[in-house]
Protein backbone atom coordinates (compact mmCIF):
# COMPACT_ATOMS: atom_id res chain seq x y z
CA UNK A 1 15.64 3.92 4.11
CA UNK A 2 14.17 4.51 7.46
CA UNK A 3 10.50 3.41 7.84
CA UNK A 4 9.65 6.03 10.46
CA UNK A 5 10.51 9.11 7.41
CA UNK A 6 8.48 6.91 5.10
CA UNK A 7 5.35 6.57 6.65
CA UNK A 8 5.17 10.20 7.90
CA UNK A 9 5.44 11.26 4.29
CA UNK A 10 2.98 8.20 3.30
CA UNK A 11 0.42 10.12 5.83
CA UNK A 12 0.87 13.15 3.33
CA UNK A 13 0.18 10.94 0.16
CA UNK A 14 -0.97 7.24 0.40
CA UNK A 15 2.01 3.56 4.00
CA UNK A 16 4.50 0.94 3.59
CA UNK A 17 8.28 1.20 1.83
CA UNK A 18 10.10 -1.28 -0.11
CA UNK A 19 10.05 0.73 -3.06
CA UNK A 20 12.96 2.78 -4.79
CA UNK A 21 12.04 6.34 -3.23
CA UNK A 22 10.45 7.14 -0.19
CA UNK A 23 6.65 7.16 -0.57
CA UNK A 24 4.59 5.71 -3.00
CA UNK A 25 5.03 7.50 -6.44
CA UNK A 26 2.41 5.69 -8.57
CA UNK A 27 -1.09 6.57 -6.88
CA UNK A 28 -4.82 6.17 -8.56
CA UNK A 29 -7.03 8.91 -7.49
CA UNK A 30 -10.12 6.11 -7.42
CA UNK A 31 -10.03 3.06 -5.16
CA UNK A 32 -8.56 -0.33 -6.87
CA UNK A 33 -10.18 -2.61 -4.53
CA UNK A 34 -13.86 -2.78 -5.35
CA UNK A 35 -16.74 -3.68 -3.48
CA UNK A 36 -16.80 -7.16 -4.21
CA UNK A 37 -13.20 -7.22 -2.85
CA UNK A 38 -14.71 -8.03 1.21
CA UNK A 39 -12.12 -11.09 2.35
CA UNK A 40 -10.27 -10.66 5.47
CA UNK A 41 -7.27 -12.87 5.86
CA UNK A 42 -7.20 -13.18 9.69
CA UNK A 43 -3.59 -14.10 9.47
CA UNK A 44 -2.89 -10.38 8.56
CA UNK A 45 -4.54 -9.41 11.68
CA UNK A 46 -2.43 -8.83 15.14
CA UNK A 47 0.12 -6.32 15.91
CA UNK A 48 3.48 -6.27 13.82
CA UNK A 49 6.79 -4.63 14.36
CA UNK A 50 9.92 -4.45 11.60
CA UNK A 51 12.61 -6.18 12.82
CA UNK A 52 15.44 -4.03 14.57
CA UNK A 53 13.14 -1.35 15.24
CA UNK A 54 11.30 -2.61 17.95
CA UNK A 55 9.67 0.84 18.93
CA UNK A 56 7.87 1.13 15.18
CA UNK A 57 4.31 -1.13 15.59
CA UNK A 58 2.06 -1.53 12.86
CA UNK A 59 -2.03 -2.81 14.60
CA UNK A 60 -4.14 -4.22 11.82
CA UNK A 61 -7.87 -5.08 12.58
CA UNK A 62 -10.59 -5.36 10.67
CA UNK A 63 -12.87 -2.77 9.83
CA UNK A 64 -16.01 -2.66 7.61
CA UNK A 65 -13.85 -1.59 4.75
CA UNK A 66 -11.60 -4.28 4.60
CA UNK A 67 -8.88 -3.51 7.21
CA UNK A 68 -7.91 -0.41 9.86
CA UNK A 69 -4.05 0.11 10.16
CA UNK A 70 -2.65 2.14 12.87
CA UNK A 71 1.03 2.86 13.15
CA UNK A 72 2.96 3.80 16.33
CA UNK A 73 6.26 5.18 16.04
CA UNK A 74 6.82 7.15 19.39
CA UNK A 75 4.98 10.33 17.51
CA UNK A 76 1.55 10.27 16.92
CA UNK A 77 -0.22 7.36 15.22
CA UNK A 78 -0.70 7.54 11.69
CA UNK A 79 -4.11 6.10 10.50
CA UNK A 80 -4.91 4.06 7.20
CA UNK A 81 -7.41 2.29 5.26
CA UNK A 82 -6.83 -0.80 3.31
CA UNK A 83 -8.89 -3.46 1.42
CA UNK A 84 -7.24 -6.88 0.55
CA UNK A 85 -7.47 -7.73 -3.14
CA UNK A 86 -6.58 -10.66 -4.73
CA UNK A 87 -5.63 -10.99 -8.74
CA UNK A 88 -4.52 -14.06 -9.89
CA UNK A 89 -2.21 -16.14 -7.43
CA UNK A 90 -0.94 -12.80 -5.68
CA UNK A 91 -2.39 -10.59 -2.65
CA UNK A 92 -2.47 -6.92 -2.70
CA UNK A 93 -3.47 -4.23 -0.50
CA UNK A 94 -5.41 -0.95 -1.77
CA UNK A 95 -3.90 1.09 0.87
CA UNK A 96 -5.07 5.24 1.34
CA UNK A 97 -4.87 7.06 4.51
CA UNK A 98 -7.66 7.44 7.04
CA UNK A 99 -8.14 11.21 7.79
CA UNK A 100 -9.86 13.11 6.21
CA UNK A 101 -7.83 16.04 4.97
CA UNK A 102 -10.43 18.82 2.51
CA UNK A 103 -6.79 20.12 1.31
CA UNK A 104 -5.35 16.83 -0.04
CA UNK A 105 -6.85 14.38 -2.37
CA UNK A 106 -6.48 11.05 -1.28
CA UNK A 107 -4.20 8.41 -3.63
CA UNK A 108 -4.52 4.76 -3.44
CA UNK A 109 -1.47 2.64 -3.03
CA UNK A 110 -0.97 -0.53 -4.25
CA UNK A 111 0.95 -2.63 -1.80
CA UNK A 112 2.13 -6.53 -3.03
CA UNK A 113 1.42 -9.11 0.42
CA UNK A 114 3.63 -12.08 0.78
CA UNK A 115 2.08 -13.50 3.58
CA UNK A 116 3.45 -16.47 5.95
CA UNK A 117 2.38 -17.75 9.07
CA UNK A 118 4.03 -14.98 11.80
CA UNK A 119 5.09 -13.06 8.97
CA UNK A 120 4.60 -11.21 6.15
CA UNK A 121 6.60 -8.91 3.46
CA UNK A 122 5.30 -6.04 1.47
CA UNK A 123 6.34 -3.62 -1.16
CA UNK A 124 5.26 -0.72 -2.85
CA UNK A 125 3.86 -1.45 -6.67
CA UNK A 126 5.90 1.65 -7.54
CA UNK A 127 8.76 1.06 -10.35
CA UNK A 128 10.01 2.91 -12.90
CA UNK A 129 8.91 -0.13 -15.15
CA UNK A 130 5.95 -0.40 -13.89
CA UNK A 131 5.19 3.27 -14.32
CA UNK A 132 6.44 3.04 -17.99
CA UNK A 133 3.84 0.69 -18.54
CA UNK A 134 0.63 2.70 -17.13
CA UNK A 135 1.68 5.13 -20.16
CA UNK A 136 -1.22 3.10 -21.61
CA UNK A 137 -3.62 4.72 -18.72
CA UNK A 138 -4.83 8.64 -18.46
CA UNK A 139 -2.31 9.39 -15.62
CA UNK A 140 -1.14 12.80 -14.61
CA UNK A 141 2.87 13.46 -13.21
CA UNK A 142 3.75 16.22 -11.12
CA UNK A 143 6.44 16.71 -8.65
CA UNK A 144 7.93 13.03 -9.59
CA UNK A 145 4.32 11.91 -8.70
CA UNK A 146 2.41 9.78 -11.43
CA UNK A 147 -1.19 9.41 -10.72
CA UNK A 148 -3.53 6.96 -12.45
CA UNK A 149 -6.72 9.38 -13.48
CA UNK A 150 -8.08 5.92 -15.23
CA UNK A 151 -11.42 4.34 -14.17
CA UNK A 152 -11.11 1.64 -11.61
CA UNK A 153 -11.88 -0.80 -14.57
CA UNK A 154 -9.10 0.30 -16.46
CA UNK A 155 -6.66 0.33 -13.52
CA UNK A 156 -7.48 -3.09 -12.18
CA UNK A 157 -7.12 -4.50 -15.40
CA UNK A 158 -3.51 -2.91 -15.21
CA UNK A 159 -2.67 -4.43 -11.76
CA UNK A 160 -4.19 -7.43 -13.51
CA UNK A 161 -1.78 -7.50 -16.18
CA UNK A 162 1.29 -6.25 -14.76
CA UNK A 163 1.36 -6.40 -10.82
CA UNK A 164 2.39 -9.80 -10.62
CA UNK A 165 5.71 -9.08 -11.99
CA UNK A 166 8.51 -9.10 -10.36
CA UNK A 167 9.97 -6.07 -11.94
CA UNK A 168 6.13 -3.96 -10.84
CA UNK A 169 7.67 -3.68 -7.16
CA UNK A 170 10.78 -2.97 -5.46
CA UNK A 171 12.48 -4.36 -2.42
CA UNK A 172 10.38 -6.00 -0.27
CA UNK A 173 9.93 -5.28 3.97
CA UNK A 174 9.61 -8.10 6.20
CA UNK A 175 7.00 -7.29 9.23
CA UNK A 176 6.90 -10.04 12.16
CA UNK A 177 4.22 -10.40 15.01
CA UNK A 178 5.29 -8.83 17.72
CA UNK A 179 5.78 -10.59 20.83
């Protein structure tokens, strides 16, 4: 799948691939991250690029939400929000965009980090197993969309339970600092 068709739908919806369609397909309506959730793991921080396509740059800084991501793909830049949360031994991001769009109600995506030294994978917590198991949560599906209508409690005790599983996301992208 082509990153560049991925995050221009992402704008629409929730960023990132790696899982088995093209934009995130599991989304909560509320924010998992909470506001205890304020670390900042500098090594995150920097400009990125996928490797072979140079002209796709991901710029992550910190913000006073957690972290500002801008992506440059030779169209415009696509803005999103993210807040690094950590459950167990794994690292997550609670990724939404960052405009502010009346006509389209923002979704949280929950993005699985793997990160190491000048690089760092990601995937989309978006599988159909995973999605069989948030049967157990008030979710809502429409146009191959599930979204989690659960409290934040409820959800992060989901992620809690089930996230960490390899089977919860699918293939994962590898992201390197650019030189």
């Amino acid at each position: 799948m082509k990153l560049t068709a991925i995050l221009t739908a992402l704008a629409a919806s929730a960023i990132l691939t790696g899982c088995e369609s093209g934009t995130p397909t599991l989304l909560s309506l509320d924010p998992v991250a909470t506001a205890k959730d304020t670390a900042i793991d500098s090594a995150l921080l920097g400009t990125w690029e996928e490797p072979g396509d140079k002209d796709l740059l991901a710029v992550i800084r910190p913000s006073d939400q957690g972290y500002q991501i801008t992506v440059l793909s030779g169209g415009p830049a696509l803005g999103f929000q993210a807040k690094l949360f950590r459950v167990k031994d794994a690292e997550f991001l609670d990724l939404s965009p960052a405009d502010d769009n009346d006509f389209r109600i923002p979704g949280h995506a929950v993005v699985r980090l793997w990160i190491a030294g000048p690089s760092f994978r990601w995937a989309f917590l978006d599988t159909d197993w995973l999605k069989q198991q948030a049967a157990a949560l008030l979710t809502h599906t429409s146009d191959n969309k599930m979204q989690i209508l659960s409290p934040p409690e409820a959800v992060r005790a989901f992620i809690a339970a089930y996230a960490a599983d390899d089977k919860a996301y699918g293939k994962a992208v590898t992201w390197q600092k650019a030189q």
